[in-house]
N, C-alpha and C. Protein backbone atom coordinates (compact mmCIF):
# COMPACT_ATOMS: atom_id res chain seq x y z
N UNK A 1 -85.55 30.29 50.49
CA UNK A 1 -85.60 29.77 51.86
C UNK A 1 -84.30 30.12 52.57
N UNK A 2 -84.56 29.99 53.51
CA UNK A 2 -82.94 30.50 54.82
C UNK A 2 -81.79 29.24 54.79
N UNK A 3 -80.94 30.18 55.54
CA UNK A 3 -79.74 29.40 55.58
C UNK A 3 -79.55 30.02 57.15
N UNK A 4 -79.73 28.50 57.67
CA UNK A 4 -79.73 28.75 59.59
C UNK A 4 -78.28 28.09 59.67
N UNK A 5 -77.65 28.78 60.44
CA UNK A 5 -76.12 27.82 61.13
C UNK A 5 -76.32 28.11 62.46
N UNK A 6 -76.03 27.24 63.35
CA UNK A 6 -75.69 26.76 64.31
C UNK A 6 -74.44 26.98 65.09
N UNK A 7 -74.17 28.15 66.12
CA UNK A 7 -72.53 28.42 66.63
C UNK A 7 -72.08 27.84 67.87
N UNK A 8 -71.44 27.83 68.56
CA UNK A 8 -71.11 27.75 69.61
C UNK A 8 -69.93 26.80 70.21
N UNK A 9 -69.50 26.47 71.30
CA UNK A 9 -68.58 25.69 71.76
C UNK A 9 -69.15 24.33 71.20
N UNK A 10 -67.48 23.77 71.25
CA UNK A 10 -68.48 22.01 71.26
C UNK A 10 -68.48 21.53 72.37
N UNK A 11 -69.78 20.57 71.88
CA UNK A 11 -70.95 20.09 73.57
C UNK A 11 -71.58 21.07 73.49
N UNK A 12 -72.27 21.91 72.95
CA UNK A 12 -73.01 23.31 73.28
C UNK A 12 -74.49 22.70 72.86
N UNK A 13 -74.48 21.78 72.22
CA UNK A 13 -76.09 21.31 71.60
C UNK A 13 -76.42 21.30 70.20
N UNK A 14 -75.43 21.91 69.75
CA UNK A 14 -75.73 22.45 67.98
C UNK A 14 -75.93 21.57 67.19
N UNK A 15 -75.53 19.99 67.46
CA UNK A 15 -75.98 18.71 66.52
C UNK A 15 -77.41 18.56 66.98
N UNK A 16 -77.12 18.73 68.13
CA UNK A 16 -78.80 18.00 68.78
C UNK A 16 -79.69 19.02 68.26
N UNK A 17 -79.70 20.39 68.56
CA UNK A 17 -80.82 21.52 68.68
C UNK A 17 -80.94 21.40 66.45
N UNK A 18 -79.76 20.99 66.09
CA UNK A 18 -80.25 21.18 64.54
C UNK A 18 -80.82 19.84 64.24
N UNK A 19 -80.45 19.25 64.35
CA UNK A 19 -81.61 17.93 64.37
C UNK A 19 -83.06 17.73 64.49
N UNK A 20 -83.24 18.57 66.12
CA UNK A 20 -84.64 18.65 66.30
C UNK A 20 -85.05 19.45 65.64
N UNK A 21 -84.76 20.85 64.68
CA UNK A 21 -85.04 21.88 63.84
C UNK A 21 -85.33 21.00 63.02
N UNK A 22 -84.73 20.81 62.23
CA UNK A 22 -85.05 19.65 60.90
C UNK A 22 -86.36 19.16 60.86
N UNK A 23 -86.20 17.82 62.35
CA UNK A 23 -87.52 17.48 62.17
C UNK A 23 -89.09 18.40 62.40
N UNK A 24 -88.37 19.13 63.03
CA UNK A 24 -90.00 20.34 63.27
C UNK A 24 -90.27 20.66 61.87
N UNK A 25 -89.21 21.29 61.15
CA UNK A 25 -89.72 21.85 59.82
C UNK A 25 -90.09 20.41 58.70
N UNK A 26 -89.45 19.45 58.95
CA UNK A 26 -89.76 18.81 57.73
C UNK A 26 -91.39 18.26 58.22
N UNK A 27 -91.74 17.86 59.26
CA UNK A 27 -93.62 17.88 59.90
C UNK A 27 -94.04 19.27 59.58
N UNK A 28 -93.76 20.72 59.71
CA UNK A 28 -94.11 21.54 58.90
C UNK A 28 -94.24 21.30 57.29
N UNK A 29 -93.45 20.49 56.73
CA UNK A 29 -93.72 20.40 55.31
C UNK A 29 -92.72 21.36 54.39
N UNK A 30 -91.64 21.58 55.10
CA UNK A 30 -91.06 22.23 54.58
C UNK A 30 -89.46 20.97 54.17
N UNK A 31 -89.10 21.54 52.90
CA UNK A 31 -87.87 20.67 52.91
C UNK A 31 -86.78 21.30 53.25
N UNK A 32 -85.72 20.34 53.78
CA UNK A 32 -85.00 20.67 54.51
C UNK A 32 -83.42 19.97 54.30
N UNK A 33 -81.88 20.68 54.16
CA UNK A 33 -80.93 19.86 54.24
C UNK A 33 -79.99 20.33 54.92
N UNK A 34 -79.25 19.22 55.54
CA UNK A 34 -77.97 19.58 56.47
C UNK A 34 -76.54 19.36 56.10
N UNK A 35 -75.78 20.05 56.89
CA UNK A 35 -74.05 20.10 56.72
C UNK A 35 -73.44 20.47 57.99
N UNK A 36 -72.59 19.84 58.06
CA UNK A 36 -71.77 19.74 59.16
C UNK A 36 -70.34 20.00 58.69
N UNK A 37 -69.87 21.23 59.20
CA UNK A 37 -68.60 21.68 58.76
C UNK A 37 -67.58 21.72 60.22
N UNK A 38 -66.21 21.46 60.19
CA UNK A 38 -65.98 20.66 58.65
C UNK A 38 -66.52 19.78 58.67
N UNK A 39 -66.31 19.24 56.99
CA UNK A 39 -66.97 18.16 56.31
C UNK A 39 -66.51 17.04 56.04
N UNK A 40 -66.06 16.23 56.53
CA UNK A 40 -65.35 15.39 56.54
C UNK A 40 -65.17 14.29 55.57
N UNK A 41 -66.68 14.26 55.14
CA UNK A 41 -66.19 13.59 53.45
C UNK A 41 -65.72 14.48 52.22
N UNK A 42 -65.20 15.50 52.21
CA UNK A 42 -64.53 16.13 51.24
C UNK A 42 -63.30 16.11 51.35
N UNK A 43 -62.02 16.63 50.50
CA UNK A 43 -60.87 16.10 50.61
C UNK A 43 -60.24 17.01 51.42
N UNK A 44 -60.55 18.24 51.41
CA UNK A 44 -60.49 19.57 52.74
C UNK A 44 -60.57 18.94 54.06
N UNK A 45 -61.89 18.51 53.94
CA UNK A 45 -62.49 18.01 55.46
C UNK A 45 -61.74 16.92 55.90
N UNK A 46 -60.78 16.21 55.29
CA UNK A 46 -60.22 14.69 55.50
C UNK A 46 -59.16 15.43 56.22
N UNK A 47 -58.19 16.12 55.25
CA UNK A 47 -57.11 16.89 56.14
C UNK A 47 -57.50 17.60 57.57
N UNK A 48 -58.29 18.94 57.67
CA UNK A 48 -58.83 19.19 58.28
C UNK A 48 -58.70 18.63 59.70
N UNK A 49 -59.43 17.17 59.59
CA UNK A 49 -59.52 16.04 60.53
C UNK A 49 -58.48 16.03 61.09
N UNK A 50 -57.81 15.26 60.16
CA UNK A 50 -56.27 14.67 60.07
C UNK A 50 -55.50 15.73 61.30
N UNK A 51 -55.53 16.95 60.77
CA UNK A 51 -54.39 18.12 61.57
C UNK A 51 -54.96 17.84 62.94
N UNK A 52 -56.21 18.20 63.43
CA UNK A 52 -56.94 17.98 64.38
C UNK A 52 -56.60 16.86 65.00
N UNK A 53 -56.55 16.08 65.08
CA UNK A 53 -56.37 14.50 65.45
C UNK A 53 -54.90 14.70 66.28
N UNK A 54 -54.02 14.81 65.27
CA UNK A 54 -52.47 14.69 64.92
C UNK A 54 -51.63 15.63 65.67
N UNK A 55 -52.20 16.88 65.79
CA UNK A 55 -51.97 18.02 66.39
C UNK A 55 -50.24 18.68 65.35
N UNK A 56 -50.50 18.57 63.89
CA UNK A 56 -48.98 19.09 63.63
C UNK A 56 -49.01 20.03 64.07
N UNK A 57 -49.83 20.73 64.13
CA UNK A 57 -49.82 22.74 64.48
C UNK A 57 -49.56 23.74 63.31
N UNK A 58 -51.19 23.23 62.50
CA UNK A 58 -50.05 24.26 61.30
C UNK A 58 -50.68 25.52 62.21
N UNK A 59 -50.14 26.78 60.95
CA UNK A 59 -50.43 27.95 61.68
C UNK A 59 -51.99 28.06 61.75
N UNK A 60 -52.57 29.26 62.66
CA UNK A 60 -53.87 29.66 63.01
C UNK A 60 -54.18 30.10 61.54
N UNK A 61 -53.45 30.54 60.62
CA UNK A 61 -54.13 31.53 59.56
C UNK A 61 -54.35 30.43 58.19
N UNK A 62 -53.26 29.55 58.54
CA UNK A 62 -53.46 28.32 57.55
C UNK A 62 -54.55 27.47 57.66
N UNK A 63 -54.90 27.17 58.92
CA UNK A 63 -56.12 26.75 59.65
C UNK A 63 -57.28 27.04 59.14
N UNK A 64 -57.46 28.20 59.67
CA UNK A 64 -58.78 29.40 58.95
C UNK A 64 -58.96 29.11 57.45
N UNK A 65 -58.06 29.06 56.70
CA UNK A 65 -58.05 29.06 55.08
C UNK A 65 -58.43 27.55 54.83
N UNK A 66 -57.99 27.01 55.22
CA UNK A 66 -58.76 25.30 55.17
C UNK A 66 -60.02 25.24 55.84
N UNK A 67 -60.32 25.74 56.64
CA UNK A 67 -62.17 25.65 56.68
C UNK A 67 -62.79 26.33 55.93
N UNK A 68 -62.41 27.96 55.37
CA UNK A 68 -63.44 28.54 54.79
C UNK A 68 -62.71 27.67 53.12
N UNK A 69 -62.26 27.24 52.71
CA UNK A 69 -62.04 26.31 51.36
C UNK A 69 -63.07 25.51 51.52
N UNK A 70 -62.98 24.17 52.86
CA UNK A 70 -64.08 23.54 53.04
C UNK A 70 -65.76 23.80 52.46
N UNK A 71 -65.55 24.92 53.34
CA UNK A 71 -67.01 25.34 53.10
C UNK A 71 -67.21 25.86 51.64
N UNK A 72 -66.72 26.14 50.45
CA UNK A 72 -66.43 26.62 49.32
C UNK A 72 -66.81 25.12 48.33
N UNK A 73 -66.09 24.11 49.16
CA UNK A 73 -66.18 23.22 48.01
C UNK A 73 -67.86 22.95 48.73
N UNK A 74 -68.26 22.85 49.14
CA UNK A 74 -70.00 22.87 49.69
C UNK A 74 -70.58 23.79 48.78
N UNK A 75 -70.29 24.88 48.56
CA UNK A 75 -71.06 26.14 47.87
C UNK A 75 -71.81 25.84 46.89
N UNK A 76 -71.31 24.88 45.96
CA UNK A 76 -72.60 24.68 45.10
C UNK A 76 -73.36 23.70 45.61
N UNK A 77 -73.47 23.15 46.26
CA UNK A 77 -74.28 22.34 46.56
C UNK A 77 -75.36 23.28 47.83
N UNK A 78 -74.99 24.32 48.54
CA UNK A 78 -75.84 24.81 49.22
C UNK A 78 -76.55 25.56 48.83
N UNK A 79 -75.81 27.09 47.75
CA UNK A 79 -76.58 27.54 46.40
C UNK A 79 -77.58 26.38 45.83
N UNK A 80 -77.62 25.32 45.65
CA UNK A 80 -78.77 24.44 44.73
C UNK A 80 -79.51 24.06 45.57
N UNK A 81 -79.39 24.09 47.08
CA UNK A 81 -80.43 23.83 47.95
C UNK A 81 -81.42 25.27 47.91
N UNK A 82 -81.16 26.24 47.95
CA UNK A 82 -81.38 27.51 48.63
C UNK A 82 -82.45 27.80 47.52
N UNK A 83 -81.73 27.50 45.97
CA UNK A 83 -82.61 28.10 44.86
C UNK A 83 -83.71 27.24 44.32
N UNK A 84 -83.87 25.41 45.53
CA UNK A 84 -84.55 25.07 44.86
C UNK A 84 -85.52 24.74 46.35
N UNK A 85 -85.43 25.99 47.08
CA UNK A 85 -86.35 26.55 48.05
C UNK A 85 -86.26 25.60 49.45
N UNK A 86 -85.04 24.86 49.65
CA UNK A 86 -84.71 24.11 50.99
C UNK A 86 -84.35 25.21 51.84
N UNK A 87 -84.71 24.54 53.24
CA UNK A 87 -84.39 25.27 54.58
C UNK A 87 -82.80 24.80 54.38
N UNK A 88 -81.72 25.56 54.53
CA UNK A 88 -80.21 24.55 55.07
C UNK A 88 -79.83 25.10 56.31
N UNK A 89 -79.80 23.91 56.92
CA UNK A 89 -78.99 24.04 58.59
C UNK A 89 -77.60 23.86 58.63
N UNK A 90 -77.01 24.39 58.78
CA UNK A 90 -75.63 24.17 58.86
C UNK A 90 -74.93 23.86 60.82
N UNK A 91 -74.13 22.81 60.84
CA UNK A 91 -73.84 22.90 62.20
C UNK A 91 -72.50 23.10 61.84
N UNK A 92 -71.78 24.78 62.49
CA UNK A 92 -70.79 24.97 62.30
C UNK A 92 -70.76 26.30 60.48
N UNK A 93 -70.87 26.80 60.47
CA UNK A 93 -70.32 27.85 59.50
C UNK A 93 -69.46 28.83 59.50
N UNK A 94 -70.10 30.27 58.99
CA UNK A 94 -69.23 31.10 59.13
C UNK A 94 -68.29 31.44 60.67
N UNK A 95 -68.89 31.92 61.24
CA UNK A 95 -68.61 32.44 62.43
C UNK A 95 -67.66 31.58 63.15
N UNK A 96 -67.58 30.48 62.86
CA UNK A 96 -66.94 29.23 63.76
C UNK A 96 -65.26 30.06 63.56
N UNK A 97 -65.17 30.36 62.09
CA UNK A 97 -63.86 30.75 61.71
C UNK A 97 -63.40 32.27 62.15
N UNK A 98 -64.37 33.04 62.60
CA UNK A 98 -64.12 33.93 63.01
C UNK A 98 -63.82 34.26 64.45
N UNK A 99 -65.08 33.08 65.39
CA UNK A 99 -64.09 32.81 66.56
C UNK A 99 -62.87 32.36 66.71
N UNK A 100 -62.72 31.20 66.21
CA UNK A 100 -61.96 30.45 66.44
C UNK A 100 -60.20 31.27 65.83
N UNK A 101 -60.43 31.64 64.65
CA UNK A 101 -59.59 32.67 64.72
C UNK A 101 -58.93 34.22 65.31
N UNK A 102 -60.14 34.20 65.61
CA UNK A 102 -60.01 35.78 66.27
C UNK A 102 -59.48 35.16 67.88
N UNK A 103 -60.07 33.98 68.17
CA UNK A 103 -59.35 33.43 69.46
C UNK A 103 -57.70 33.28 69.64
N UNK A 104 -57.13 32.56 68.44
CA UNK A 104 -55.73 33.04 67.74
C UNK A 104 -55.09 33.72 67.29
N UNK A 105 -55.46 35.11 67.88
CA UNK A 105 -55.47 36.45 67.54
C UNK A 105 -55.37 36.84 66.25
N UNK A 106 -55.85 36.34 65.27
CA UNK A 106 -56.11 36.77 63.76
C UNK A 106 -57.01 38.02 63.77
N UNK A 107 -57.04 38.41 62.39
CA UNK A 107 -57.17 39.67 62.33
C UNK A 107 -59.35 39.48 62.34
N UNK A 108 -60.60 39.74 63.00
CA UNK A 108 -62.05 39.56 62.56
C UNK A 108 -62.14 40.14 61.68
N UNK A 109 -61.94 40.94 61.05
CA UNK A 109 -62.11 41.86 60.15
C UNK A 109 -62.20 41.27 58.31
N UNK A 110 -60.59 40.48 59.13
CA UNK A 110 -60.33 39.78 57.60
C UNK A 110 -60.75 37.96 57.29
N UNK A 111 -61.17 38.11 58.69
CA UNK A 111 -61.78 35.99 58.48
C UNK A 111 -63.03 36.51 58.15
N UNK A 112 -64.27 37.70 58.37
CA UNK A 112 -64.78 37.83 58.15
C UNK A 112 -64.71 38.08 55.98
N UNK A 113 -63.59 38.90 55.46
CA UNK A 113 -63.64 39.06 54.40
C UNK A 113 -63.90 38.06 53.86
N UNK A 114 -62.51 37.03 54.02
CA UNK A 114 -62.49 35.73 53.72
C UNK A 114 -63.80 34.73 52.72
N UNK A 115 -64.30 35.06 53.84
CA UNK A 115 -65.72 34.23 53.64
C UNK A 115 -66.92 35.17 52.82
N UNK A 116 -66.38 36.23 52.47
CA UNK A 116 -67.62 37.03 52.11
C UNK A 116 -68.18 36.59 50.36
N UNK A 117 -67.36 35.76 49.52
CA UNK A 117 -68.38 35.07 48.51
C UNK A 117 -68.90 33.33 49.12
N UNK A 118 -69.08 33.41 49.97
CA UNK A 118 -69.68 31.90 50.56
C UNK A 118 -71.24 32.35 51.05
N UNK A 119 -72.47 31.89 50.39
CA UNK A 119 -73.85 31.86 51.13
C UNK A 119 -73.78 32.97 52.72
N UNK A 120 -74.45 34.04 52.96
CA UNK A 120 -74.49 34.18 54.06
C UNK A 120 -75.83 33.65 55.02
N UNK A 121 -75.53 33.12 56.00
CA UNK A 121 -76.59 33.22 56.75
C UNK A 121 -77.63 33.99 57.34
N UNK A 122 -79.01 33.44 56.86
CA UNK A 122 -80.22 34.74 57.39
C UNK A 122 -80.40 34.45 58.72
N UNK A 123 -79.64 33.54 59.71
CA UNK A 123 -80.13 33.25 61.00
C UNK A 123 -78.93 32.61 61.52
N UNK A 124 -78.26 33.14 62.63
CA UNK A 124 -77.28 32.49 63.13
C UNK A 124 -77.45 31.98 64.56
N UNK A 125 -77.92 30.89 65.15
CA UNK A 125 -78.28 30.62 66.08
C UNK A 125 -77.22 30.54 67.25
N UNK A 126 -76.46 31.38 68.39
CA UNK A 126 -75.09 30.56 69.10
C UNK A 126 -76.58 30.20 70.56
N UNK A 127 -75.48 28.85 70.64
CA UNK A 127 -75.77 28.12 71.65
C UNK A 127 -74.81 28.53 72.86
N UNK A 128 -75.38 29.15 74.03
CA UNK A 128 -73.99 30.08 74.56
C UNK A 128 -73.41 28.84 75.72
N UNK A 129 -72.02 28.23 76.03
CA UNK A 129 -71.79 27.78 77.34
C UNK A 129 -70.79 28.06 77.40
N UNK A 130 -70.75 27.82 79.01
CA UNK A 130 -69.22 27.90 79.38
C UNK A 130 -68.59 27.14 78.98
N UNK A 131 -67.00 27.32 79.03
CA UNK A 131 -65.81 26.51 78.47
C UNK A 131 -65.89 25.30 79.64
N UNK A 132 -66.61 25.61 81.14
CA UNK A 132 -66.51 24.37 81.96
C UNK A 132 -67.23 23.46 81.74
N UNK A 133 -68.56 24.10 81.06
CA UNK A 133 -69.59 22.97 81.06
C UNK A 133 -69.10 22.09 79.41
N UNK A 134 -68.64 23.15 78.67
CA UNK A 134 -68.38 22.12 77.32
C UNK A 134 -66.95 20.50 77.48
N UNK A 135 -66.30 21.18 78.99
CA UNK A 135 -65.61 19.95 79.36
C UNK A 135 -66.25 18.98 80.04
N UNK A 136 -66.80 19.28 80.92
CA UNK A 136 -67.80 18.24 81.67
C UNK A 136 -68.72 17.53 80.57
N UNK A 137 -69.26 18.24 79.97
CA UNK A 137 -70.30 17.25 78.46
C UNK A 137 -69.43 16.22 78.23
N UNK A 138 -67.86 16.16 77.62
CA UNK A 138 -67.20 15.46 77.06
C UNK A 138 -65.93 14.96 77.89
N UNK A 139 -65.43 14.23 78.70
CA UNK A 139 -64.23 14.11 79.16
C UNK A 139 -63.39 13.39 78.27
N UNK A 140 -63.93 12.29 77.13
CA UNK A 140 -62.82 11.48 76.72
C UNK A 140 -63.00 12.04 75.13
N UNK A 141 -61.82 12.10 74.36
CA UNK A 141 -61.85 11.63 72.69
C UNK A 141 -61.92 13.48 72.54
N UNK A 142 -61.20 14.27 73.54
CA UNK A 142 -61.32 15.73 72.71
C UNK A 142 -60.02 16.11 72.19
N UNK A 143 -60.38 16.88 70.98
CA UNK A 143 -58.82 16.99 70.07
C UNK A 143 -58.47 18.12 71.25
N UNK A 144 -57.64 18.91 70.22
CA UNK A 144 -56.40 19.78 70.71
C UNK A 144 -57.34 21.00 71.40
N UNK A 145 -57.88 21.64 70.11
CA UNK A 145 -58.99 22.90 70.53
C UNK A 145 -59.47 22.29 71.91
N UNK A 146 -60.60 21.21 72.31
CA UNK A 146 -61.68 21.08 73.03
C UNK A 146 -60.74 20.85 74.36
N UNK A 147 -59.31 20.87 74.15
CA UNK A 147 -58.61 20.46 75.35
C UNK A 147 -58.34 21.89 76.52
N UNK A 148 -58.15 22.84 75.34
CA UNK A 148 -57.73 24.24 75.83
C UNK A 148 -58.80 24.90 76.37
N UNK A 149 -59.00 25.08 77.42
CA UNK A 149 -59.89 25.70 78.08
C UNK A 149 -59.84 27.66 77.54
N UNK A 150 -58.59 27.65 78.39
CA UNK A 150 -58.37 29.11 77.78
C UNK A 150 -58.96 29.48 76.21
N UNK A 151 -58.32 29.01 75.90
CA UNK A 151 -58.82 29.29 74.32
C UNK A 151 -60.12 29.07 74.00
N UNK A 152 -60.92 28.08 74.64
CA UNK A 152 -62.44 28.02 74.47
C UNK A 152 -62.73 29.53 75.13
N UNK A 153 -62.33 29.87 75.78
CA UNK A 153 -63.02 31.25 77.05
C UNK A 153 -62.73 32.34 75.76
N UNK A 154 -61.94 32.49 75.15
CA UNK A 154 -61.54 33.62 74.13
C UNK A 154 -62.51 33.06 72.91
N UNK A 155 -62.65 31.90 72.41
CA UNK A 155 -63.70 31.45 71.48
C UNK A 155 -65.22 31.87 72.04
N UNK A 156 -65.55 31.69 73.00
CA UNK A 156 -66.75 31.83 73.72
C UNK A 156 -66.95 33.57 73.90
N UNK A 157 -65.90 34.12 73.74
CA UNK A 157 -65.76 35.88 73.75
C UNK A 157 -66.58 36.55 72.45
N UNK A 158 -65.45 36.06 71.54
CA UNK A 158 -65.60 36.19 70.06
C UNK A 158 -67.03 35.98 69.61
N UNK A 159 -67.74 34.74 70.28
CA UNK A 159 -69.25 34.38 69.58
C UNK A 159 -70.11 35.44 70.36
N UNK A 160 -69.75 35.86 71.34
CA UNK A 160 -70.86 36.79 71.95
C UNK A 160 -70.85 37.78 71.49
N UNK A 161 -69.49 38.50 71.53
CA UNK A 161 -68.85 39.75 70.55
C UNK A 161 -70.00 39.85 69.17
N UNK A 162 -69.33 38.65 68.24
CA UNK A 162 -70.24 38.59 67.21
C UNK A 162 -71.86 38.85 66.98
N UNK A 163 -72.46 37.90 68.50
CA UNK A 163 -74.12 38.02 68.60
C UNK A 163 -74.51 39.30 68.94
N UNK A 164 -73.42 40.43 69.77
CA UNK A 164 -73.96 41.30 69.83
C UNK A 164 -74.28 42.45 68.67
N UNK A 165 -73.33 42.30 68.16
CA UNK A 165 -72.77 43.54 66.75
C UNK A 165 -73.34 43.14 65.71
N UNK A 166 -73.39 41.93 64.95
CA UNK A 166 -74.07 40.82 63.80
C UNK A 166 -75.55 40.78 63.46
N UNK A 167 -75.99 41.27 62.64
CA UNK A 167 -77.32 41.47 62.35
C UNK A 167 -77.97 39.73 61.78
N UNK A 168 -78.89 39.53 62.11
CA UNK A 168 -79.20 38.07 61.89
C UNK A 168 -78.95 37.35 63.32
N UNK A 169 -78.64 37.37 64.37
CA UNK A 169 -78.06 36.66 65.52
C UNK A 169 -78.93 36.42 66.67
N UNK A 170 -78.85 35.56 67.10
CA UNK A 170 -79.67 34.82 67.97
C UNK A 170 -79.24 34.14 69.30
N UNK A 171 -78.74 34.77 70.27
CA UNK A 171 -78.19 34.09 71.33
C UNK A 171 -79.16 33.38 72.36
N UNK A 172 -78.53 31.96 72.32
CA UNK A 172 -79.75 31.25 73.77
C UNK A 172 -78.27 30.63 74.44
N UNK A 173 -79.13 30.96 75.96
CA UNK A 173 -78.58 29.95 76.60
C UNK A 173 -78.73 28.46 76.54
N UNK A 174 -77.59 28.09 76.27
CA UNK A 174 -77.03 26.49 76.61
C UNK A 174 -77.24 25.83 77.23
N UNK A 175 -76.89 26.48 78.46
CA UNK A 175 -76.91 25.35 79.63
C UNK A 175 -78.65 25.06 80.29
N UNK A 176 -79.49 25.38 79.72
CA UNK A 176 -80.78 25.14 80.36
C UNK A 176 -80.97 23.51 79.38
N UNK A 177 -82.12 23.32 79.60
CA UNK A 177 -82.46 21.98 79.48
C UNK A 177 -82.56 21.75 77.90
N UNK A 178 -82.45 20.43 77.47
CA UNK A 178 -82.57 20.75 76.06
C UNK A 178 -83.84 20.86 75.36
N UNK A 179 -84.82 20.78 76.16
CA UNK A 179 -86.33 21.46 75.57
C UNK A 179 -86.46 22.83 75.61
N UNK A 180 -86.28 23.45 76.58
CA UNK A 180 -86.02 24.59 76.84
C UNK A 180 -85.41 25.27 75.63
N UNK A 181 -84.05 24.58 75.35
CA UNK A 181 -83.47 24.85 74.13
C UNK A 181 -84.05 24.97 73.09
N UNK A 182 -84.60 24.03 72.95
CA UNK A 182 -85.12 23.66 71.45
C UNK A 182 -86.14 24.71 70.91
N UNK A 183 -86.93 24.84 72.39
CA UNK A 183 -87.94 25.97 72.45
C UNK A 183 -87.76 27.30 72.06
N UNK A 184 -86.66 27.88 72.60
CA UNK A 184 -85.96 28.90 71.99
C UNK A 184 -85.51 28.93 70.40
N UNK A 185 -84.74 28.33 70.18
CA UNK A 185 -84.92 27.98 68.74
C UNK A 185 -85.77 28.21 67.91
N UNK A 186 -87.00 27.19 67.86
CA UNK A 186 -88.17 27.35 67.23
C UNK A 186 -88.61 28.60 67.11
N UNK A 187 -88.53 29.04 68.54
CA UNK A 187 -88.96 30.80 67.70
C UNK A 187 -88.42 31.49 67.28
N UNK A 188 -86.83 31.66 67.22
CA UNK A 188 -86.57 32.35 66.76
C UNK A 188 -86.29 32.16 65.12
N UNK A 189 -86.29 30.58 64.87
CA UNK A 189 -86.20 30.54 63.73
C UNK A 189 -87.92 30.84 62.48
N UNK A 190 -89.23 30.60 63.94
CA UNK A 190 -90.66 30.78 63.47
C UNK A 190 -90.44 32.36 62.75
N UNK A 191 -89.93 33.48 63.65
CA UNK A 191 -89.61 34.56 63.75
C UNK A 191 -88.48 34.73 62.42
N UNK A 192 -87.76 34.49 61.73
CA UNK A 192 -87.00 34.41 60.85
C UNK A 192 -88.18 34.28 59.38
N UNK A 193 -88.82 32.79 59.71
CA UNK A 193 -89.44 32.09 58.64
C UNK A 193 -90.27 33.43 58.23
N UNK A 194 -91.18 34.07 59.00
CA UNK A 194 -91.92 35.05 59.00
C UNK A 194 -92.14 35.76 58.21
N UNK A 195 -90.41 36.77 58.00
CA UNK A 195 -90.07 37.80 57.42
C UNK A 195 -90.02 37.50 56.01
N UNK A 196 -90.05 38.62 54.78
CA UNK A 196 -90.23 38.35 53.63
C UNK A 196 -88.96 38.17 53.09
C-alpha cells in the first residue's frame, strides 16, 4: 500500500485535507495510519519543539538533521505499516526538509540525500498558498518559521520547484474551498490507488 505525505505551508490544509483522506479510505475499507512530523512524542520531536518555541537558533543544517532523525526513529514503525498493507498519511515528510532547507540556503541536492534510506513516498500531495494567506489563517501562537514571511515565499518556491521536477507530485491549489480541496485530493490519490 502507499505512503501519501502531505506538503505545504502551515495553514495550507494538510491536517484537515489528511484527515478527510483517512476517513474516505477507511469507509473504502481500506486500513489506514497517520503521522505528523515532527513528532512530538518522540525524544527528537520534544527537542525539535523545544528549539521552535524558544527560538535558540541552532544552525539551518543542524535543524534539517533533527527532522530527518525524527522521521528515522518513525521508520520502523512506518515500514510495519506499509508491509502489513496500511495506507500511511503522513502530514509533513520528506520534502518539508528540503524546502525548508533549501529556503536556508542549504545545499537540495544533499537534504534530498539525507533522507534517501527513509520510506519514500508514492504520492506527495502540496497544498499550494501564499505566505499571505498562511498568515491570515493564523494570527496568534506562530513560532519563529510561521512569523517570517520572506522565508515562507522561498519555502513556498522550493515546494513548487520540487512539484514540478519530482515524480510522484501532486500540486492543488489551497486557497479554494476546502471541498474543493478535498476533491482534488481524492483523485489524485483514486489515481495513485489505481496503479500497480
Amino acid at each position: 500500500m502507499p505512503l501519501i505525505a502531505f506538503e505545504g505551508l502551515d495553514q495550507s490544509g494538510k491536517e484537515t485535507q489528511a484527515a478527510r483522506l483517512r476517513i474516505e479510505l477507511e469507509a473504502a475499507g481500506r486500513r489506514v495510519e497517520s503521522l505528523t512530523f515532527p513528532d512530538d512524542a518522540t525524544p527528537i520531536g520534544k527537542e525539535i519543539r523545544a528549539e521552535l518555541a524558544s527560538g535558540h537558533r541552532w544552525q539551518p543544517d543542524v535543524m534539517q538533521l533533527l527532522y530527518v532523525a525524527n522521521r528515522h526513529e518513525r521508520k520502523p514503525m512506518i515500514l510495519e505499516w506499509l508491509a502489513a498493507g496500511a495506507v500511511v498519511i503522513c502530514d509533513r515528510y520528506l520534502a518539508s526538509s528540503v524546502a525548508y532547507g533549501e529556503a536556508f540556503g542549504l545545499d537540495p541536492a544533499w537534504l534530498v540525500d539525507i533522507q534517501r534510506h527513509l520510506p519514500q513516498p508514492d504520492l506527495t500531495v502540496l497544498l499550494d498558498i501564499a505566505p499571505e494567506t498562511a498568515v491570515a489563517r493564523k494570527q496568534q501562537g506562530r513560532d519563529r518559521y510561521e512569523r517570517d514571511t520572506a522565508l515562507l515565499g522561498r519555502v513556498r518556491a522550493s515546494y513548487r520547484r520540487q512539484a514540478a521536477t519530482t515524480a510522484n507530485w501532486t500540486r492543488i491549489d489551497g486557497e479554494q474551498a476546502k471541498d474543493a480541496v478535498a476533491a482534488a485530493v481524492s483523485a489524485a490519490v483514486r489515481s495513485r490507488l489505481a496503479r500497480p
